[in-house]
N, C-alpha and C. Protein backbone atom coordinates (compact mmCIF):
# COMPACT_ATOMS: atom_id res chain seq x y z
N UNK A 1 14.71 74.64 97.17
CA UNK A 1 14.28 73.32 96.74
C UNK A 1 12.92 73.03 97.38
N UNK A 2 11.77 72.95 96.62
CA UNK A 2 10.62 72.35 96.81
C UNK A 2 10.57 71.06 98.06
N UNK A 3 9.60 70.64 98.63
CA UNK A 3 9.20 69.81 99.46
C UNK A 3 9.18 68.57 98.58
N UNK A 4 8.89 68.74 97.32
CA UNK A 4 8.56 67.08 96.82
C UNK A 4 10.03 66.98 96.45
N UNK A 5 10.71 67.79 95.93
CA UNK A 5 11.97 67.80 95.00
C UNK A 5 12.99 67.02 96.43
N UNK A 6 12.89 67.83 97.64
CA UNK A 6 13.72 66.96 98.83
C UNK A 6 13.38 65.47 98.91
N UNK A 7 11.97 65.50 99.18
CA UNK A 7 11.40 63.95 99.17
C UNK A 7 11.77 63.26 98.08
N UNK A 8 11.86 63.46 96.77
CA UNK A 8 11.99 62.43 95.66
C UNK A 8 13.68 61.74 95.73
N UNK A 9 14.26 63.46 96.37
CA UNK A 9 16.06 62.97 96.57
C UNK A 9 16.29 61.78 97.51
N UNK A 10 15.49 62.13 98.52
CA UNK A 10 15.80 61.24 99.60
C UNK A 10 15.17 59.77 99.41
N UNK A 11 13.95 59.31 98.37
CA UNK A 11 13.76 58.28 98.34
C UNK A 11 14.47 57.73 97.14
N UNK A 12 15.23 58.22 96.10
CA UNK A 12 16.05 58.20 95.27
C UNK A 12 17.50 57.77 95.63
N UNK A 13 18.17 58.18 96.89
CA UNK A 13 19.12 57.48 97.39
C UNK A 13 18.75 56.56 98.84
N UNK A 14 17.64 55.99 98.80
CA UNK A 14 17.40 54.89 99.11
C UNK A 14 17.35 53.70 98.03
N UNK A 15 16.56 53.98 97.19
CA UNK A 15 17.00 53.19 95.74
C UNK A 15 18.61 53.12 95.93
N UNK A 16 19.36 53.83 96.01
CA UNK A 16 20.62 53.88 95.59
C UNK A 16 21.51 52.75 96.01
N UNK A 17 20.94 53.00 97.60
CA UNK A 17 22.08 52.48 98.58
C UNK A 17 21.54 50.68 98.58
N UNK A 18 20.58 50.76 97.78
CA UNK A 18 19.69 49.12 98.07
C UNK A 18 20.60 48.59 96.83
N UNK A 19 21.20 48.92 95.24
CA UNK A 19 21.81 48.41 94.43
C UNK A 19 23.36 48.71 94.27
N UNK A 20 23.92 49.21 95.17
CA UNK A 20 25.09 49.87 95.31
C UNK A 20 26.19 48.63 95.46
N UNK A 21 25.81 47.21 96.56
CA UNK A 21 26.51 46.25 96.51
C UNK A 21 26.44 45.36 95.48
N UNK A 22 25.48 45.25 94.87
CA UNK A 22 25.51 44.70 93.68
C UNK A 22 25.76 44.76 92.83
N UNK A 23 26.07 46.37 92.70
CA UNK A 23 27.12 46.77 91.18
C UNK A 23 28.42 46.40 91.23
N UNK A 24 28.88 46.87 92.59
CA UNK A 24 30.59 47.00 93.00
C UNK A 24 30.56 45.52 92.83
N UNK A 25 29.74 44.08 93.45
CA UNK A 25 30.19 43.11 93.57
C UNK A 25 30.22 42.96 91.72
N UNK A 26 29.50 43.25 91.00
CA UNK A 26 28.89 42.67 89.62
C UNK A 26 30.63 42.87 88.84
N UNK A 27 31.26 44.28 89.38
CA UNK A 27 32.74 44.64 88.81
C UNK A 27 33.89 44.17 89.04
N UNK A 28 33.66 43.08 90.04
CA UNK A 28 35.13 42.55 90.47
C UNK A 28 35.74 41.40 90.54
N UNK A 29 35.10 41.05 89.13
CA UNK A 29 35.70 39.83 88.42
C UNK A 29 37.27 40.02 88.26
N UNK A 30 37.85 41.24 88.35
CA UNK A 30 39.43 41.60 87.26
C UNK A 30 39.56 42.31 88.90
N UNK A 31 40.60 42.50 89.30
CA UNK A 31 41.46 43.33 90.23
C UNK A 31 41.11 44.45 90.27
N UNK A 32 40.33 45.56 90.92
CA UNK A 32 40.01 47.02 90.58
C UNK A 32 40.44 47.74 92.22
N UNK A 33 40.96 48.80 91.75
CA UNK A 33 41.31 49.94 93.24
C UNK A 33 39.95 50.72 92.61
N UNK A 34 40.19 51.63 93.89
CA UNK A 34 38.52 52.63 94.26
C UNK A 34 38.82 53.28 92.87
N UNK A 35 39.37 54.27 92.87
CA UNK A 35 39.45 55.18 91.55
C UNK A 35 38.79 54.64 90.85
N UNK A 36 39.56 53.57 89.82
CA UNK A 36 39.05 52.84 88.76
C UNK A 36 37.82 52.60 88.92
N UNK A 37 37.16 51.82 89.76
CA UNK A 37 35.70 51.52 90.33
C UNK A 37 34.93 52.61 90.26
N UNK A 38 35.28 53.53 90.92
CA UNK A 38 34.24 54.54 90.69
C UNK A 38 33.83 54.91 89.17
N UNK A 39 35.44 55.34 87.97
CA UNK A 39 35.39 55.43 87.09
C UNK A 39 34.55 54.79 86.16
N UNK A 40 34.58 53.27 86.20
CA UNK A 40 34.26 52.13 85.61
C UNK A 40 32.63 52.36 85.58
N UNK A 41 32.52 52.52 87.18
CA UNK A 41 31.11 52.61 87.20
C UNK A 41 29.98 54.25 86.72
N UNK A 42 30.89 55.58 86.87
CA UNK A 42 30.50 56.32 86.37
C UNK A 42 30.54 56.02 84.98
N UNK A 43 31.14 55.36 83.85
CA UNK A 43 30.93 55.09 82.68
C UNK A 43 29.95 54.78 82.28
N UNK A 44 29.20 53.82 83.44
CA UNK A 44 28.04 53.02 82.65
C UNK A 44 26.60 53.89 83.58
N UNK A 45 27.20 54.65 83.87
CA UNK A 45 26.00 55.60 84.83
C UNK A 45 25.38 55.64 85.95
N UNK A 46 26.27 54.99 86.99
CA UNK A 46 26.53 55.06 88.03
C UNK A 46 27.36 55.89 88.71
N UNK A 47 27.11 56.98 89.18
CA UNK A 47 27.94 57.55 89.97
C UNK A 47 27.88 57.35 91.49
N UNK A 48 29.31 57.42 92.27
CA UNK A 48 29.74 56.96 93.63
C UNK A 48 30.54 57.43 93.95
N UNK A 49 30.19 58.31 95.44
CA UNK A 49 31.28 58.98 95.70
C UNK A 49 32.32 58.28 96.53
N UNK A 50 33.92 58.82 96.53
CA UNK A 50 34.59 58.14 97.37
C UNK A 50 33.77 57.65 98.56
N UNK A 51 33.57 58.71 99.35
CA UNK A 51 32.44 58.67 100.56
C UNK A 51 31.80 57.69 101.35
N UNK A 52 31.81 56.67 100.30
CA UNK A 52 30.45 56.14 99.86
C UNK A 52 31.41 54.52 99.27
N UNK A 53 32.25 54.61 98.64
CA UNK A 53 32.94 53.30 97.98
C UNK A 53 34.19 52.92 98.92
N UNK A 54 34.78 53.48 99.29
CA UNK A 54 35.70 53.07 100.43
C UNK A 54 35.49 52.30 101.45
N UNK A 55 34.32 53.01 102.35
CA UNK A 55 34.04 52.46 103.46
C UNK A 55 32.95 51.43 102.89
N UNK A 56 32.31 51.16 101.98
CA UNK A 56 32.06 49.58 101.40
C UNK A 56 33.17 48.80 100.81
N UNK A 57 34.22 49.19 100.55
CA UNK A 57 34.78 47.96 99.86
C UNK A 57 35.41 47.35 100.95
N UNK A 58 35.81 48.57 102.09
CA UNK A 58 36.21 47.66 103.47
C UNK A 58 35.69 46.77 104.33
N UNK A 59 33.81 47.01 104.36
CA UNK A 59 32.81 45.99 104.63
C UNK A 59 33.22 44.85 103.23
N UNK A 60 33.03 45.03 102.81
CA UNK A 60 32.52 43.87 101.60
C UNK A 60 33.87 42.94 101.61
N UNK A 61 35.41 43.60 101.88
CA UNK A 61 36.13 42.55 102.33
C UNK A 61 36.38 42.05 103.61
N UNK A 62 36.05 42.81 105.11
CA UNK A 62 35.69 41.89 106.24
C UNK A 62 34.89 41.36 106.36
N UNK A 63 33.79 40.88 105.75
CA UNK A 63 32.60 40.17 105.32
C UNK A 63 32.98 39.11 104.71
N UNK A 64 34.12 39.11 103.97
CA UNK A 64 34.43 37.56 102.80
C UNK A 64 34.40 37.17 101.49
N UNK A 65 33.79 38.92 101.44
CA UNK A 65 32.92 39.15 99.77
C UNK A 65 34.15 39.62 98.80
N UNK A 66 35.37 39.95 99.41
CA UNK A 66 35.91 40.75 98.45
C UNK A 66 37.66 40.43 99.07
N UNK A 67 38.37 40.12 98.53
CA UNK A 67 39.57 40.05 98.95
C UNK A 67 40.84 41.09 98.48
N UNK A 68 41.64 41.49 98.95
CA UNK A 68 42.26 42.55 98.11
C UNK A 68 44.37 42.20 98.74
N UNK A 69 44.69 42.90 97.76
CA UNK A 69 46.11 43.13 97.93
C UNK A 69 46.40 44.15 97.63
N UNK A 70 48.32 44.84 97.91
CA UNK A 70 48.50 45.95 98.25
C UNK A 70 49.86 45.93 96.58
N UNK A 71 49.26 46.67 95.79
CA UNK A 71 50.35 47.07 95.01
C UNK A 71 51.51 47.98 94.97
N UNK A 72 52.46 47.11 95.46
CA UNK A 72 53.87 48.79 95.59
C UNK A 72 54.31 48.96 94.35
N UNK A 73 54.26 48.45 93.42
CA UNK A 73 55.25 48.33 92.14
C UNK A 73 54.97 49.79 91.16
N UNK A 74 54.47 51.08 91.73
CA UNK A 74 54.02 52.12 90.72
C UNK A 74 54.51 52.79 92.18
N UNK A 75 54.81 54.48 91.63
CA UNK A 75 54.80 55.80 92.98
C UNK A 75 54.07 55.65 93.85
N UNK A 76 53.22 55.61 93.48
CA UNK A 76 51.67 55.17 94.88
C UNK A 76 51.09 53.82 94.77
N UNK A 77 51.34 53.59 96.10
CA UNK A 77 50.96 52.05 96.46
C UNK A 77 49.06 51.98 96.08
N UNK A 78 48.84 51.04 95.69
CA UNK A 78 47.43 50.89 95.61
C UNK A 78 46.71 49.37 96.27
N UNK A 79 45.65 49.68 96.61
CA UNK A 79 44.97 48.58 97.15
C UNK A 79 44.26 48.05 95.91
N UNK A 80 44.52 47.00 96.18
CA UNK A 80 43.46 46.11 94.55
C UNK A 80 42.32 45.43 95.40
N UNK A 81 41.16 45.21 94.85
CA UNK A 81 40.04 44.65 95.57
C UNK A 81 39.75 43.47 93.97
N UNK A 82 39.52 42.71 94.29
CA UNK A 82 38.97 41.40 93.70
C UNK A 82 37.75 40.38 94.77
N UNK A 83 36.36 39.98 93.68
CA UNK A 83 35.65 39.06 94.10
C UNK A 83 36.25 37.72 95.00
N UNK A 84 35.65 37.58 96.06
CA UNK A 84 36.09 36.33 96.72
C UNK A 84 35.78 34.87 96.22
N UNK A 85 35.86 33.88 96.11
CA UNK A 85 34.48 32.75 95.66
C UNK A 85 33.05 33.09 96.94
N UNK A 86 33.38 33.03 97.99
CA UNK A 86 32.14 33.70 98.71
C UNK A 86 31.12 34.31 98.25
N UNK A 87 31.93 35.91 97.83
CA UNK A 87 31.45 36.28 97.27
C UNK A 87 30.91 36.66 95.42
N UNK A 88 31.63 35.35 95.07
CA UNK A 88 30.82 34.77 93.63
C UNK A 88 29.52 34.05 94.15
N UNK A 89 29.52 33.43 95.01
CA UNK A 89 28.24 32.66 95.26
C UNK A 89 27.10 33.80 96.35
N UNK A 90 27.57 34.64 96.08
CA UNK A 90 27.14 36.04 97.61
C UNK A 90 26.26 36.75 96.40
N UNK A 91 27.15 37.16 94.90
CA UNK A 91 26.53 37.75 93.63
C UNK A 91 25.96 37.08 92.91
N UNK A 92 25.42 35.85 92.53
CA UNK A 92 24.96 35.06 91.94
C UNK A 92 23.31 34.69 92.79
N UNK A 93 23.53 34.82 93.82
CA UNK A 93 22.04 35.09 94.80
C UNK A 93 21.46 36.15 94.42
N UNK A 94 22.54 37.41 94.74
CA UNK A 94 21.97 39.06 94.85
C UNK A 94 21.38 39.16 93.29
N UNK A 95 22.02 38.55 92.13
CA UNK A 95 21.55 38.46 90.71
C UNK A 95 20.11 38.09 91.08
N UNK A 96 19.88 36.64 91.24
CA UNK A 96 18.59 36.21 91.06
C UNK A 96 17.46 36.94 92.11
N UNK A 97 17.77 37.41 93.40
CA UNK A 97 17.32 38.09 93.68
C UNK A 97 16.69 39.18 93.23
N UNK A 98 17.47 40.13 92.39
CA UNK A 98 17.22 41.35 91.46
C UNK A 98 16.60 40.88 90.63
N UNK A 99 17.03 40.11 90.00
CA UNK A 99 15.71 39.88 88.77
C UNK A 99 14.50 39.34 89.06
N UNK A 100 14.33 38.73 90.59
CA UNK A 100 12.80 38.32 91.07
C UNK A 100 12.38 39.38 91.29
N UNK A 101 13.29 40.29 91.78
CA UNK A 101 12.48 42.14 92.23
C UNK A 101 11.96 42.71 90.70
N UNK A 102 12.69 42.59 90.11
CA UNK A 102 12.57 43.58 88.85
C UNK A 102 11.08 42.69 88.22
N UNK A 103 11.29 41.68 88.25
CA UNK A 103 9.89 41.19 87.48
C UNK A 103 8.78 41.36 88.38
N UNK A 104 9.11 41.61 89.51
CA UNK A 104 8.07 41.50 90.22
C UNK A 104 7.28 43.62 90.17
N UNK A 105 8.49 44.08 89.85
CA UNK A 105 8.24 45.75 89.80
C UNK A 105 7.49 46.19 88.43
N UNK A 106 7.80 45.08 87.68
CA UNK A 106 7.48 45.46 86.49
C UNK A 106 5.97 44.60 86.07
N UNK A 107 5.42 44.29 87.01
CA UNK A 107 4.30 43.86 86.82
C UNK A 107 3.32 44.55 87.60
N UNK A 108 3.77 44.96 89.07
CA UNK A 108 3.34 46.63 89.51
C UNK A 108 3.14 47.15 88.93
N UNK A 109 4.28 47.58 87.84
CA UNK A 109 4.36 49.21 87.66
C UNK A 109 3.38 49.16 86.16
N UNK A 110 3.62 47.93 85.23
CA UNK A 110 3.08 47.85 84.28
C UNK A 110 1.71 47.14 83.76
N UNK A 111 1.42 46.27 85.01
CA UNK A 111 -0.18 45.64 85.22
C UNK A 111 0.44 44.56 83.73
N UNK A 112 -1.25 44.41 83.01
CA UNK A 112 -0.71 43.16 82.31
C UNK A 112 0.04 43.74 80.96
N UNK A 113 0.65 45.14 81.08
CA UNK A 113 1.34 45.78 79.54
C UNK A 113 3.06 44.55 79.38
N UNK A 114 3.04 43.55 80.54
CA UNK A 114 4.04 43.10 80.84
C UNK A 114 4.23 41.58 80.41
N UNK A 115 2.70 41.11 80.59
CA UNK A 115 2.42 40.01 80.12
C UNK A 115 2.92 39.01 79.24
């Protein structure tokens, strides 16, 4: 692997890890365990590894952002994660936030083709 090809990876999952709470929060309007989440989100072209979604959904609910319960009612018990109101008013910032970034990137990146 090339020198730029390492560099582009590594500033590529910095991008990553900067929109990563904002997706998971954007999905948890409805009750979702990790699996599903990951699934949900590889659908729309996001991929996330366990790795990587676990040990955030456990921040994001000792934080306030995310509340969850424990499903026994199937062979394997599952953890459900659902939005907090906290964290409805936690995603509704991070929204407007993103879209002040994005307009603001896209006037960078595009000068006045944006106008």
């Amino acid at each position: 692997m090339s020198d730029a090809h390492e560099q582009i990876e590594k500033l590529r999952l910095e991008l990553r890890r900067g929109i990563v709470v904002l997706a998971v929060l954007s999905q948890m309007e409805t009750a979702q365990y990790g699996y599903s989440l990951i699934q949900s989100l590889a659908e729309e072209g996001l991929e996330i590894e366990e790795g990587t979604l676990y040990p955030l959904l456990r921040r994001l609910e000792k934080q306030g952002l995310l509340i969850s319960e424990w499903d026994t009612g199937e062979s394997r018990p599952r953890k459900y994660y659902r939005i907090s109101d906290m964290g409805n008013d936690v995603l509704k910032t991070l929204i407007a936030d993103w879209n002040d970034t994005v307009a603001v990137m896209n006037r960078l990146l595009l000068g006045e083709q944006n106008d």
